[in-house]
Protein backbone atom coordinates (compact mmCIF):
# COMPACT_ATOMS: atom_id res chain seq x y z
CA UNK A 1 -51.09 30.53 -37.24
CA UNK A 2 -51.76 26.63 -37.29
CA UNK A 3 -48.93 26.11 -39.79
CA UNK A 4 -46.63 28.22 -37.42
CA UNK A 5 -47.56 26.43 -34.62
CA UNK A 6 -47.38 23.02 -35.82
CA UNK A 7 -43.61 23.61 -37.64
CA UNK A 8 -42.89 24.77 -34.59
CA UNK A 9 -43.95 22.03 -32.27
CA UNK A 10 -42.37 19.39 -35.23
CA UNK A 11 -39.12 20.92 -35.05
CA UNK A 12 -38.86 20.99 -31.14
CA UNK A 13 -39.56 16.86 -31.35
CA UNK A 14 -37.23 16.87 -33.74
CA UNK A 15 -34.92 18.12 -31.52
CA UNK A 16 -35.88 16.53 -28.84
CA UNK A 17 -35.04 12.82 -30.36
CA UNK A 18 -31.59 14.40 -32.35
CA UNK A 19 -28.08 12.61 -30.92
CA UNK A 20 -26.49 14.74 -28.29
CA UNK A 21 -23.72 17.07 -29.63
CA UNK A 22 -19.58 15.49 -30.00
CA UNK A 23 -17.39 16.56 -26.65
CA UNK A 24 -14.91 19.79 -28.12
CA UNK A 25 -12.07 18.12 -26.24
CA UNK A 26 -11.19 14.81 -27.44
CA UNK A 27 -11.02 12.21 -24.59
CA UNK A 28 -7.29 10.40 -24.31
CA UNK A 29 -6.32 7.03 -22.61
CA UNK A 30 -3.39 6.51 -20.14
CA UNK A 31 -0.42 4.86 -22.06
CA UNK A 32 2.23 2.17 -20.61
CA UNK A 33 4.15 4.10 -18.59
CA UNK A 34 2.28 7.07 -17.65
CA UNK A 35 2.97 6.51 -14.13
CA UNK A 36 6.31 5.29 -12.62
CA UNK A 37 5.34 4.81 -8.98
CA UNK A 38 5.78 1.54 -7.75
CA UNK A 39 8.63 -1.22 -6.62
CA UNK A 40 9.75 -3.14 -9.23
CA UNK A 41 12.37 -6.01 -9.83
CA UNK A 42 14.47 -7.17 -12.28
CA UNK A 43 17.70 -8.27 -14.38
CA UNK A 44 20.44 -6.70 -16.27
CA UNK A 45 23.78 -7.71 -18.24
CA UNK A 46 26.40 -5.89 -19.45
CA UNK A 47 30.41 -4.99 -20.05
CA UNK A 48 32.46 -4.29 -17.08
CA UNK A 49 36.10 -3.02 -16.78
CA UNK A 50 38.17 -0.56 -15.32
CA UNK A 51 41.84 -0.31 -13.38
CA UNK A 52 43.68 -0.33 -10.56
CA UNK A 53 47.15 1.00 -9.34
CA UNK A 54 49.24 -1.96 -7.93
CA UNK A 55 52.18 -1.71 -5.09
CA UNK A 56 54.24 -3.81 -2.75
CA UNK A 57 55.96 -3.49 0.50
CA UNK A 58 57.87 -5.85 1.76
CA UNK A 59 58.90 -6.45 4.70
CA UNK A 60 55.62 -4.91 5.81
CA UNK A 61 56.06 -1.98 7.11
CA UNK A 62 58.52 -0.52 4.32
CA UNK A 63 57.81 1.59 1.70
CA UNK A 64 55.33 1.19 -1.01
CA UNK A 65 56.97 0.21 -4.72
CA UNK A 66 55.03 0.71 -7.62
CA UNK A 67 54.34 -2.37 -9.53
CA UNK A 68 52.32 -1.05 -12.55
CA UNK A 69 48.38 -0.53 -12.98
CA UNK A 70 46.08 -4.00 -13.52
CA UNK A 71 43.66 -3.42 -16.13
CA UNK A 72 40.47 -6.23 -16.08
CA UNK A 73 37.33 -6.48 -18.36
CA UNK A 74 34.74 -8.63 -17.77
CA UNK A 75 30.95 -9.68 -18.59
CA UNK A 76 28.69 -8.79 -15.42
CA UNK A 77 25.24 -9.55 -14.89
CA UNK A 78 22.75 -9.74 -12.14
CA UNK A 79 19.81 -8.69 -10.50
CA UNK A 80 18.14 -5.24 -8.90
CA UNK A 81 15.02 -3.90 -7.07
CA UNK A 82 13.98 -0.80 -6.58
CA UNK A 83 10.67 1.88 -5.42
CA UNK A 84 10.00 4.80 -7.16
CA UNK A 85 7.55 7.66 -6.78
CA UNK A 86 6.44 10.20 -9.38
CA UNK A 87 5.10 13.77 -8.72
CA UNK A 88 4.25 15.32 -12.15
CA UNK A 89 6.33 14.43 -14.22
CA UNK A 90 9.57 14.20 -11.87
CA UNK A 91 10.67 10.56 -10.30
CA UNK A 92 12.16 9.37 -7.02
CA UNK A 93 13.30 6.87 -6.17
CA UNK A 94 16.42 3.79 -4.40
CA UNK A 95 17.21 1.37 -5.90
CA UNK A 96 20.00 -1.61 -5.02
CA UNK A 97 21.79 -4.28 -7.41
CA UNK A 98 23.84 -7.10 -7.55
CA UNK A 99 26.27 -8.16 -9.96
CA UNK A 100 28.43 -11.28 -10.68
CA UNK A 101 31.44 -10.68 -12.97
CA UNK A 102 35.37 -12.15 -12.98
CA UNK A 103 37.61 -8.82 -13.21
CA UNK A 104 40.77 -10.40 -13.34
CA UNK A 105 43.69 -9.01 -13.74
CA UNK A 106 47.99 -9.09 -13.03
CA UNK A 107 50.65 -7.12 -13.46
CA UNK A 108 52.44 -9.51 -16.71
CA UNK A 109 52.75 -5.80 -18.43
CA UNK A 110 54.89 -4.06 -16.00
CA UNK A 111 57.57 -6.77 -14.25
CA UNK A 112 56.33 -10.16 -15.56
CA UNK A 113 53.35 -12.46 -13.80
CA UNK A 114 53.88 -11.88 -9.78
CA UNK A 115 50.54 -11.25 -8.82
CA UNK A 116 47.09 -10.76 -9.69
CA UNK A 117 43.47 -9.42 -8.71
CA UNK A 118 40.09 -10.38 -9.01
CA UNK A 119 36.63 -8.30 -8.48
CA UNK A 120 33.71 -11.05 -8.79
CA UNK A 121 30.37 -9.42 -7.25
CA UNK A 122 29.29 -5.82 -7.34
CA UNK A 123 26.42 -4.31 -5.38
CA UNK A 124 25.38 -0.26 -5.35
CA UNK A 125 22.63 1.33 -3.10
CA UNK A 126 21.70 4.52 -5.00
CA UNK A 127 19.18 7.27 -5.16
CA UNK A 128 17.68 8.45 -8.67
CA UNK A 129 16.33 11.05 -9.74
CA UNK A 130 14.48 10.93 -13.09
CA UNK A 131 12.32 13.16 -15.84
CA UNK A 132 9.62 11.35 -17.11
CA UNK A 133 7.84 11.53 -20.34
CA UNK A 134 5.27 9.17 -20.86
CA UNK A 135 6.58 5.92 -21.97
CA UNK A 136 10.33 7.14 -21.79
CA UNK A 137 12.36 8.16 -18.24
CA UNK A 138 15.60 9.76 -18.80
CA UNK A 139 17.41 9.25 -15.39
CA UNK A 140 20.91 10.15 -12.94
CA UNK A 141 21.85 7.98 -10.24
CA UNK A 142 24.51 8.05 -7.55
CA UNK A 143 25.39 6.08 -4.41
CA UNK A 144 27.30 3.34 -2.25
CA UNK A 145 29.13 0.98 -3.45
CA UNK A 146 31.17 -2.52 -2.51
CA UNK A 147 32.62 -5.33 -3.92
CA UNK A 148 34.29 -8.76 -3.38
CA UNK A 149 38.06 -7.83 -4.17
CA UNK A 150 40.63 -10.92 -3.38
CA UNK A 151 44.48 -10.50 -4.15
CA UNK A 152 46.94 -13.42 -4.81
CA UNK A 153 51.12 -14.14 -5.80
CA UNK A 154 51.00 -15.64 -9.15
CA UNK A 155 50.94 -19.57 -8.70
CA UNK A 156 50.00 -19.28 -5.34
CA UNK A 157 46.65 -19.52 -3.03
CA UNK A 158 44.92 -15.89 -3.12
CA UNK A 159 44.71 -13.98 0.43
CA UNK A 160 41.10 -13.85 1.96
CA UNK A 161 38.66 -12.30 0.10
CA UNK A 162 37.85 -9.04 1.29
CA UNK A 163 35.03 -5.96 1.32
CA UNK A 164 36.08 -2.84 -0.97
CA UNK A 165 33.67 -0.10 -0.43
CA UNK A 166 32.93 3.20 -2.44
CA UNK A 167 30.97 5.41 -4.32
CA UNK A 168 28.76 4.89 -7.72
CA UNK A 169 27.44 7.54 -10.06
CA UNK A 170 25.82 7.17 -13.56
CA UNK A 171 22.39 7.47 -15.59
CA UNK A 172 20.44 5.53 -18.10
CA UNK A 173 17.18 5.84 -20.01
CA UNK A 174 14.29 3.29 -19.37
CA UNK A 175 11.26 2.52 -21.89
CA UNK A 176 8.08 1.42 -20.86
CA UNK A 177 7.07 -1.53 -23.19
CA UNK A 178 3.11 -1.96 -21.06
CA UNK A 179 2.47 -0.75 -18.00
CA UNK A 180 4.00 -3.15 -16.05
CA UNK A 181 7.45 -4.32 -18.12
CA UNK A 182 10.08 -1.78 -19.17
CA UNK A 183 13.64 -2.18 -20.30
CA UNK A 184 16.39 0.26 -19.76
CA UNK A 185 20.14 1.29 -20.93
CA UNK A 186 22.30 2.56 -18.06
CA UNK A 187 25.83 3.63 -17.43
CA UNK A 188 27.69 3.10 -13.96
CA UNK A 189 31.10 4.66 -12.91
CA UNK A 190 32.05 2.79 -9.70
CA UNK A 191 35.45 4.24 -7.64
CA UNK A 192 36.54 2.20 -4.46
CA UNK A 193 39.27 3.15 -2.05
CA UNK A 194 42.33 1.21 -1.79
CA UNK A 195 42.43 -2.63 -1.03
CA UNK A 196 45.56 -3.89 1.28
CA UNK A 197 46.09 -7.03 1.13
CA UNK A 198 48.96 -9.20 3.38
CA UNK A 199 50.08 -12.54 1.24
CA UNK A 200 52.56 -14.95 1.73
CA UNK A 201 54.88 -16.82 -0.37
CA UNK A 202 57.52 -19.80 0.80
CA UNK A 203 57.05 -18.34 4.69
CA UNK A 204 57.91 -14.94 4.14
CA UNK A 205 54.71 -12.33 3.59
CA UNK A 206 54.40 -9.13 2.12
CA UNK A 207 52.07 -6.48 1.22
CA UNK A 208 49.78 -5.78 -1.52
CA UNK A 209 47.80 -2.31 -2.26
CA UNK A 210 45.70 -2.12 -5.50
CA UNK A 211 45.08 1.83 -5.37
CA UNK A 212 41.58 3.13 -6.04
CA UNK A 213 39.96 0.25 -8.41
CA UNK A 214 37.30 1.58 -10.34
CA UNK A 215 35.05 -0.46 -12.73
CA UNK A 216 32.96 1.22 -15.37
CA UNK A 217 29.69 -0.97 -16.47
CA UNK A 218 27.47 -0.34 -19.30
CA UNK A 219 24.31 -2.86 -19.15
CA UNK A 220 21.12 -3.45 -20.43
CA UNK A 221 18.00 -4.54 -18.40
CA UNK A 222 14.70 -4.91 -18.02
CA UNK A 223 12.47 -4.58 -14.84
CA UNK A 224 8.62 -5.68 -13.67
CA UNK A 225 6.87 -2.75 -11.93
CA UNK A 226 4.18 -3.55 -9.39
């Protein structure tokens, strides 16, 4: 009985002093990017180009003549900003952008050099709608756009510049590099309605119409979440 009782109070201190037993579920740590929520800023730079329908009237008031499409291309790059708000793994958000470019184009390929058009700054206001999976957000956007569109007789001063408004849809994927940098791919489909413009050459004036420019951009980016 002493034997018993002593192997038993020795194996109950041993116990006593032993390392508590290893957690079953293994513990994990909160990678860059496991939350999305936040404003953030940032820069992008890409390829821009796209078409536009071109007619004249003249005097105005007549008829519109066809006067062959404009095609432009053009590097564009600029700046955007943005909030965003996850729930699970779904993500809100607006975000609005700028971009400079010089989308030039005239008519040379339909009736020789008579006039030309010019796109130089871009800006959309658009909703998006994302899936995120840690690090990586695949994501669609669509919104409002406008743009800086000035028209021009070839050797001659260009009419005022004026405001060409529309529509923007498109997606991208973003990668989050830590948790507060990420850079991002993303394609943009921009339609605006058609530009008149009234120019003038040698005291007599006439109309221009570039039907339904659009401009397709395909940039690259990257953006500081805070």
């Amino acid at each position: 009985m002493l034997v018993l009782a002593f192997t038993v109070t020795a194996g109950a201190a041993d116990y006593a002093g032993a390392s508590p037993p290893m957690p079953l579920r293994p513990s994990y740590e909160i990678t860059a990017g496991g939350d999305w929520s936040g404003a953030s800023i940032g820069v992008h730079i890409g390829q821009g180009w796209g078409q536009a329908g071109n007619d004249w009237a003249s005097p105005p008031g007549y008829g519109w003549t066809p006067d062959g499409a404009m095609d432009y291309r053009s590097l564009a790059g600029g700046v955007q900003a943005g909030y965003q708000r996850q729930v699970e793994q779904v993500v809100l958000g607006v975000e609005a952008d700028v971009s400079l470019a010089r989308l030039l184009a005239d008519d040379a390929a339909f009736e020789g050099r008579l006039n030309e058009m010019e796109i130089d700054a871009l800006g959309t206001l658009r909703g998006r709608l994302g899936w995120a999976a840690d690090a990586v957000m695949i994501y669609a956007t669509a919104g409002l756009a406008a743009a800086r569109f000035s028209k021009g007789d070839a050797g001659n001063e260009r009419g005022t510049p004026q405001l060409a408004t529309g529509w923007a849809l498109g997606g991208g994927a973003e990668l989050a590099v830590t948790d507060a940098l990420s850079l991002r791919a993303e394609y943009l489909h921009v339609r605006l309605g058609d530009v008149t413009s009234p120019l003038f050459v040698g005291g007599a004036g006439y109309l221009h119409r570039a039907n339904a420019p659009t401009v397709n951009l395909l940039r690259i980016g990257a953006n500081y979440r805070f």
